[in-house]
N, C-alpha and C. Protein backbone atom coordinates (compact mmCIF):
# COMPACT_ATOMS: atom_id res chain seq x y z
N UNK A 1 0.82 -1.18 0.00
CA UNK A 1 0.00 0.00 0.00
C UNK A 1 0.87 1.26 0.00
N UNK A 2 2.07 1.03 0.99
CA UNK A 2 3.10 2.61 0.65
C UNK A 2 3.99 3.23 -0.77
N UNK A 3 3.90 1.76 -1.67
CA UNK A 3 4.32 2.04 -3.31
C UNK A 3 2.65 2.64 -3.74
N UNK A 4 1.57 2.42 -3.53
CA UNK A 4 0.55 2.91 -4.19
C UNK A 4 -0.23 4.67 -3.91
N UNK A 5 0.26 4.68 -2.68
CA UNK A 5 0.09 5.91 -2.05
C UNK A 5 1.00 6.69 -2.60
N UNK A 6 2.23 6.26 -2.66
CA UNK A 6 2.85 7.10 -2.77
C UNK A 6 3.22 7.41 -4.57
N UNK A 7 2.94 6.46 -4.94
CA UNK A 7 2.42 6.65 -6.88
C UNK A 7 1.18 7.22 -7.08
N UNK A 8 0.36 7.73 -6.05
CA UNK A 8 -0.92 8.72 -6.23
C UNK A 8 -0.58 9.48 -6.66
N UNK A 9 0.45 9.97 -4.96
CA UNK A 9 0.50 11.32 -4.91
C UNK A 9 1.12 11.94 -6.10
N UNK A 10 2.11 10.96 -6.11
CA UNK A 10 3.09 11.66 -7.24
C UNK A 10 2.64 12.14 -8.70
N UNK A 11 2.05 10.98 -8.94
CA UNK A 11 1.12 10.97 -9.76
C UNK A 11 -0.02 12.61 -10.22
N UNK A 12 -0.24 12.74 -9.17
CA UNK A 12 -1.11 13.57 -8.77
C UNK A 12 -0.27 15.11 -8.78
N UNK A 13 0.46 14.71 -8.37
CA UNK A 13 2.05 16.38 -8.50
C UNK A 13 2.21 16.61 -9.76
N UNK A 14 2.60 15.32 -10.85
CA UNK A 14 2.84 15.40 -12.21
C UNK A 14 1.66 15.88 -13.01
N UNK A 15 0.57 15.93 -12.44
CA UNK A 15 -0.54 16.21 -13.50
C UNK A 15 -0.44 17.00 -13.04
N UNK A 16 -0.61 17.95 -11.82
CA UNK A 16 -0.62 19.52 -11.79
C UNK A 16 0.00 20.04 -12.53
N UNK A 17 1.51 19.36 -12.68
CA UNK A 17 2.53 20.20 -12.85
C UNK A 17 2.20 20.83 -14.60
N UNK A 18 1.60 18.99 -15.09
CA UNK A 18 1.22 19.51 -16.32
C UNK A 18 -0.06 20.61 -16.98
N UNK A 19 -0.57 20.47 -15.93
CA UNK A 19 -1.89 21.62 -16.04
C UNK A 19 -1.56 22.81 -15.98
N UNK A 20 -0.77 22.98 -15.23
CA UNK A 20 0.13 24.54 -15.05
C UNK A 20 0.52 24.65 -16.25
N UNK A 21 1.02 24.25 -16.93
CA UNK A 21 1.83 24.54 -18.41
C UNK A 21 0.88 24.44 -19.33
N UNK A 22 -0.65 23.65 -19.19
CA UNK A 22 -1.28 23.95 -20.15
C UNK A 22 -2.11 25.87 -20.90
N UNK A 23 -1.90 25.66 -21.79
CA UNK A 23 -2.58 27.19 -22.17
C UNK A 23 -3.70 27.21 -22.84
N UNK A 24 -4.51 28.11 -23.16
CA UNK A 24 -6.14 28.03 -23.13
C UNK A 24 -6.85 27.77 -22.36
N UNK A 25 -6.70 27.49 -21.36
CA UNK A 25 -7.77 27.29 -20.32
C UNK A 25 -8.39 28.48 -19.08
N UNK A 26 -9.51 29.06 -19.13
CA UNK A 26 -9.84 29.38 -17.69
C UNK A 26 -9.36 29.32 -16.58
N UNK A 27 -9.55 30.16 -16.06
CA UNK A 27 -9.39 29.78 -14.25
C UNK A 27 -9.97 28.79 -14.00
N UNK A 28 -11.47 28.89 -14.22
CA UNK A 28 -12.36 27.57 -13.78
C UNK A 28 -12.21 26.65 -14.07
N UNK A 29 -11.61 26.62 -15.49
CA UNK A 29 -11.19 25.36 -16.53
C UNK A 29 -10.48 24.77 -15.71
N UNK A 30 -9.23 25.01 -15.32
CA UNK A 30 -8.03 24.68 -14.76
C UNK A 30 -8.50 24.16 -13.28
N UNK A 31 -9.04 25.29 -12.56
CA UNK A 31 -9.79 24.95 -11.25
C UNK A 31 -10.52 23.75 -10.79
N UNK A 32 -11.48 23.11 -12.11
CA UNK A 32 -12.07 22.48 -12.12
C UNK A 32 -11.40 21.23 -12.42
N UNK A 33 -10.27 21.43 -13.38
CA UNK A 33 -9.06 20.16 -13.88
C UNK A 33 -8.52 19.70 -12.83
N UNK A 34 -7.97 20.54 -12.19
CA UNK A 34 -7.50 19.91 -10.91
C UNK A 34 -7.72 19.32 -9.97
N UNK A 35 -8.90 19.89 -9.57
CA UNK A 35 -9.61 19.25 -8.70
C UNK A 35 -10.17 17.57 -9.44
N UNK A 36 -10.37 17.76 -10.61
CA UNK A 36 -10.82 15.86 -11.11
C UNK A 36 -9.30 15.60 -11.14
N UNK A 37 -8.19 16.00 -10.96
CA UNK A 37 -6.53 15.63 -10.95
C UNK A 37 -6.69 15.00 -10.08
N UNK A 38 -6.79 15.16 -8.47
CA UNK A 38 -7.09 14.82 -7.33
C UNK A 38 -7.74 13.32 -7.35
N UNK A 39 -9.30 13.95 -7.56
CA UNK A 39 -10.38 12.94 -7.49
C UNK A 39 -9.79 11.58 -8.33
N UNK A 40 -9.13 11.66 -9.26
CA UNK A 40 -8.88 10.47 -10.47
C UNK A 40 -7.58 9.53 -9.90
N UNK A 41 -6.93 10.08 -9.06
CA UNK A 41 -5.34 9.57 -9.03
C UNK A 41 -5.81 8.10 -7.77
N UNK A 42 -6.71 8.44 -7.29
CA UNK A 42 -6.93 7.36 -5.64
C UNK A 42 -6.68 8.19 -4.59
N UNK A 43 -5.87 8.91 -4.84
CA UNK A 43 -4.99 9.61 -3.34
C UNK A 43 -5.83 9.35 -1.81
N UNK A 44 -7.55 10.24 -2.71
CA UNK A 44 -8.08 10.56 -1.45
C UNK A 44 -8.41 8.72 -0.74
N UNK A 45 -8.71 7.79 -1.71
CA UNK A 45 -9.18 6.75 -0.95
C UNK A 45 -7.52 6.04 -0.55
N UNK A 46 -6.78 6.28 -0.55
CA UNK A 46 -5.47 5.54 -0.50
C UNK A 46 -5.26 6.08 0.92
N UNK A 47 -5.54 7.23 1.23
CA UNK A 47 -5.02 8.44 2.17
C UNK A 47 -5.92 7.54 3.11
N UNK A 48 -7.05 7.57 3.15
CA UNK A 48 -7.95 6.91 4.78
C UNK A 48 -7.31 5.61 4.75
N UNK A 49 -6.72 4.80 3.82
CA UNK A 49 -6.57 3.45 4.38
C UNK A 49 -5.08 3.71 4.79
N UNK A 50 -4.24 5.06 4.95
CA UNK A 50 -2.75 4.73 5.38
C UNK A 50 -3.34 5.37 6.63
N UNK A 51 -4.37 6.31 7.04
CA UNK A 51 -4.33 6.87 8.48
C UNK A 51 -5.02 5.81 8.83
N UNK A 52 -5.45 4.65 8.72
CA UNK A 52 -6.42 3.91 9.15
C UNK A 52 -5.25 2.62 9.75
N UNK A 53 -4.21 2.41 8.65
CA UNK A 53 -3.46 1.34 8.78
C UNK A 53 -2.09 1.57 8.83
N UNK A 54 -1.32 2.46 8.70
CA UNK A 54 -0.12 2.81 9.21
C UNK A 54 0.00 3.25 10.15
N UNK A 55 1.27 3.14 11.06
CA UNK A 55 1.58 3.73 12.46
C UNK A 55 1.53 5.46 12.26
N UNK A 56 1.27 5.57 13.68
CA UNK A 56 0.60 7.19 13.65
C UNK A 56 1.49 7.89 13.50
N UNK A 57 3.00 7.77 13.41
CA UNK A 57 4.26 8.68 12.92
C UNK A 57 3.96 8.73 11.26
N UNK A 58 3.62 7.64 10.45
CA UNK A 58 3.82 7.54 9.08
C UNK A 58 2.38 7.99 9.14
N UNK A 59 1.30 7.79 9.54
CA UNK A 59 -0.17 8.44 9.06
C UNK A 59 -0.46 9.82 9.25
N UNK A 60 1.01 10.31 10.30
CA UNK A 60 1.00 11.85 10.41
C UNK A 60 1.86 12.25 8.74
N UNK A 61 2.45 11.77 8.73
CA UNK A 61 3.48 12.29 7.35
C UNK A 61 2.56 12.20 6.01
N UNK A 62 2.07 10.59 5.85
CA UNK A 62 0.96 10.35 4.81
C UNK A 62 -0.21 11.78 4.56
N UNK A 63 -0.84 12.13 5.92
CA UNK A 63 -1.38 13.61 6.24
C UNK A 63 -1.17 14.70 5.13
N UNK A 64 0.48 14.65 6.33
CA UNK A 64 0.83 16.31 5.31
C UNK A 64 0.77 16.24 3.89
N UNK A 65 2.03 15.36 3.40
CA UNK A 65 1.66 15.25 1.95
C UNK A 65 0.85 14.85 1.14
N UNK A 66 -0.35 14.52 1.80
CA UNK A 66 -1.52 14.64 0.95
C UNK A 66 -2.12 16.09 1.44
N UNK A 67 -2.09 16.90 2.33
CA UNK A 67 -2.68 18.28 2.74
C UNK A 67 -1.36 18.83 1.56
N UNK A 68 -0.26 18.90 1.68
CA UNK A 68 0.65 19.91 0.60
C UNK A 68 -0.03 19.87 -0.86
N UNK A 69 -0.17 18.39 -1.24
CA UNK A 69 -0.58 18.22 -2.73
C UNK A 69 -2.20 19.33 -2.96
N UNK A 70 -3.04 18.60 -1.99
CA UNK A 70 -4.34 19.30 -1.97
C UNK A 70 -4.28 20.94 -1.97
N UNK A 71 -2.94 21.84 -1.23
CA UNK A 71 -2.76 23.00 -1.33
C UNK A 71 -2.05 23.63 -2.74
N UNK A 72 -1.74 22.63 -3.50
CA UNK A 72 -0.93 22.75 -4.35
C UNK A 72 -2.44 22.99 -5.43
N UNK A 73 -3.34 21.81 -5.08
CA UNK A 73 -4.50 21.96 -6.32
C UNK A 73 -5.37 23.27 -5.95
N UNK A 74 -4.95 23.71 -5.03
CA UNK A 74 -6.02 24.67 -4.46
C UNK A 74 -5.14 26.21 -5.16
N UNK A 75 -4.24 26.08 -5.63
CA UNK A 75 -3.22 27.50 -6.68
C UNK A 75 -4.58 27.35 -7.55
N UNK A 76 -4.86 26.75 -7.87
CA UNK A 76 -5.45 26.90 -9.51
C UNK A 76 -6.66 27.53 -9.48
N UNK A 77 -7.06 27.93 -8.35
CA UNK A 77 -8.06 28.43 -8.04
C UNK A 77 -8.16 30.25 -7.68
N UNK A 78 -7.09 30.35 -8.10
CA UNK A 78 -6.54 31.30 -7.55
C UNK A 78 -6.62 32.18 -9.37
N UNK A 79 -6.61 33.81 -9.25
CA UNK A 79 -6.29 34.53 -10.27
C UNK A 79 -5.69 33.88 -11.46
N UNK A 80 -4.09 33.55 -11.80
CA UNK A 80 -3.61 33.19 -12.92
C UNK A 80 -2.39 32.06 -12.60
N UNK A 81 -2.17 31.19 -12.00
CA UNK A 81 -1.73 29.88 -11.48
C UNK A 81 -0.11 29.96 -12.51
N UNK A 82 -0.18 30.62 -13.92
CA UNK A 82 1.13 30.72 -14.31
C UNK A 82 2.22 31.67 -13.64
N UNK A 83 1.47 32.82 -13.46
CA UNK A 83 1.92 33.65 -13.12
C UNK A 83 2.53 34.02 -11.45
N UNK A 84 2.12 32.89 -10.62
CA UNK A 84 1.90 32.59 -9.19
C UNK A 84 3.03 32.41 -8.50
N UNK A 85 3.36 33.62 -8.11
CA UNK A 85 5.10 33.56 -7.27
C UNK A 85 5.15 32.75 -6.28
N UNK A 86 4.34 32.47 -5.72
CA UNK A 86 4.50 31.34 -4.88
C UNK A 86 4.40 29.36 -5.37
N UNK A 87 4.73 29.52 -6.85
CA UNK A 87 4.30 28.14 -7.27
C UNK A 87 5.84 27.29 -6.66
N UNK A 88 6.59 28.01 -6.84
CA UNK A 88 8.25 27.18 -6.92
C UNK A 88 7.98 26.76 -5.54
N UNK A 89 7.44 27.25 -4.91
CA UNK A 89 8.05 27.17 -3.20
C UNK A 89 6.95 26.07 -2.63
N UNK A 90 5.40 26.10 -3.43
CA UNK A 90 4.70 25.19 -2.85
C UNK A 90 5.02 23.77 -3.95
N UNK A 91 6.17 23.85 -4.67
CA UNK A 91 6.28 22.48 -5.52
C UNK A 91 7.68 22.24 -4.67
N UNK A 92 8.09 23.05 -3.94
CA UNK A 92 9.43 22.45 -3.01
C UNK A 92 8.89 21.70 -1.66
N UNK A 93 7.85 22.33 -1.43
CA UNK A 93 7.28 22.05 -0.05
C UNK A 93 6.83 20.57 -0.23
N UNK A 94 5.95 19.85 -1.25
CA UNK A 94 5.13 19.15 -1.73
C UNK A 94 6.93 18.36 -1.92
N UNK A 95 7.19 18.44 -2.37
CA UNK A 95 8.87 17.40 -2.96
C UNK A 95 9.26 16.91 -1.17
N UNK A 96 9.09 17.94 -0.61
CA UNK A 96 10.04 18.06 1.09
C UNK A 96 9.27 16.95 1.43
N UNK A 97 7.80 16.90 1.12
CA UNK A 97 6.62 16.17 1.89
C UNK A 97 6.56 15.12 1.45
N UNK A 98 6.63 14.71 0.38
CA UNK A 98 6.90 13.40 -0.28
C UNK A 98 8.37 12.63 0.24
N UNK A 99 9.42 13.19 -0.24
CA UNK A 99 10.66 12.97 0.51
C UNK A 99 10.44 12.27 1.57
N UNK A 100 10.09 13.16 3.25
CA UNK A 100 9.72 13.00 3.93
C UNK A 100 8.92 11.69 4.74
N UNK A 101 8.01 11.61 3.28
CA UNK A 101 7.01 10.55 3.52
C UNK A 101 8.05 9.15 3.14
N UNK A 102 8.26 9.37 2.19
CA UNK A 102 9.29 8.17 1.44
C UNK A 102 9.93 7.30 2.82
N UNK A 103 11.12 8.68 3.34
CA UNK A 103 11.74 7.85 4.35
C UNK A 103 11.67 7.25 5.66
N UNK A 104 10.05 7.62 5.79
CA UNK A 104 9.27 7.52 6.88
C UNK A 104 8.80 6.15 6.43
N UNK A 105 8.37 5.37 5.48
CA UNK A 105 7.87 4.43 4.74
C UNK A 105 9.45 3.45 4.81
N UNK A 106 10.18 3.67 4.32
CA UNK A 106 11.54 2.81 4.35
C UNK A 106 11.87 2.75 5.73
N UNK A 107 11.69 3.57 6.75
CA UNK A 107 11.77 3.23 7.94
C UNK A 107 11.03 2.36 8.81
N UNK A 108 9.36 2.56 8.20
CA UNK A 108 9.07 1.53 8.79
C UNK A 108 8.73 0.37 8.58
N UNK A 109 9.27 -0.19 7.04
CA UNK A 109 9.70 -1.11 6.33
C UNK A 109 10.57 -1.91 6.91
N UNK A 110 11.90 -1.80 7.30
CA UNK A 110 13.14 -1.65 7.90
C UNK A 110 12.90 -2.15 9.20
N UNK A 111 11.83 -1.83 10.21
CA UNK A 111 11.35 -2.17 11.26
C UNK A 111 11.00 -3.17 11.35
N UNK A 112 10.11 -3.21 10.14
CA UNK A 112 9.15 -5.02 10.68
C UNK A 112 9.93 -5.95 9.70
């Protein structure tokens, strides 16, 4: 389950990333893309079965980086998502959180 969660999310980072670069689209367009980005990848049903079934150090981490990604889909909602000085820093944050999660997952791999 921690290779599938964690191929959501990612999953789920890469299609933003590509929506951001798409051109022609609306705010809403985009707004609305993202949000089915989300909905389509599993994340959200992957996410209750790691707080449900991973130890509460890794279901806290599983958390964030699914709250970073979800803040990440929540730019697009925003004025003009290309133009968004804060994009670099919430795609570093979202990398930190994944990271994060990764070695939290190999750790408690490693354990049992």
């Amino acid at each position: 389950m921690y290779a599938e969660y964690l191929g959501a999310l990612s999953l789920t980072t890469h299609r933003l990333r590509d929506l951001k670069r798409s051109t022609g689209l609306t705010r809403e367009e985009r707004a609305k893309q993202a949000g089915e980005i989300l909905g389509s990848t599993d994340a959200y049903h992957l996410r209750y079965q790691m707080l449900i079934i991973a130890p509460g150090h890794l279901g806290d981490a599983a958390e964030h980086a699914f709250l970073r990604i979800r803040d990440l889909r929540d730019r697009f909602g925003g004025p003009d998502v290309n133009a968004d000085p804060e994009w670099s820093g919430m795609m570093a944050t979202v990398s930190n959180a994944l990271d994060a999660l990764r070695t939290a997952m190999r750790s408690d791999l490693a354990a049992n």
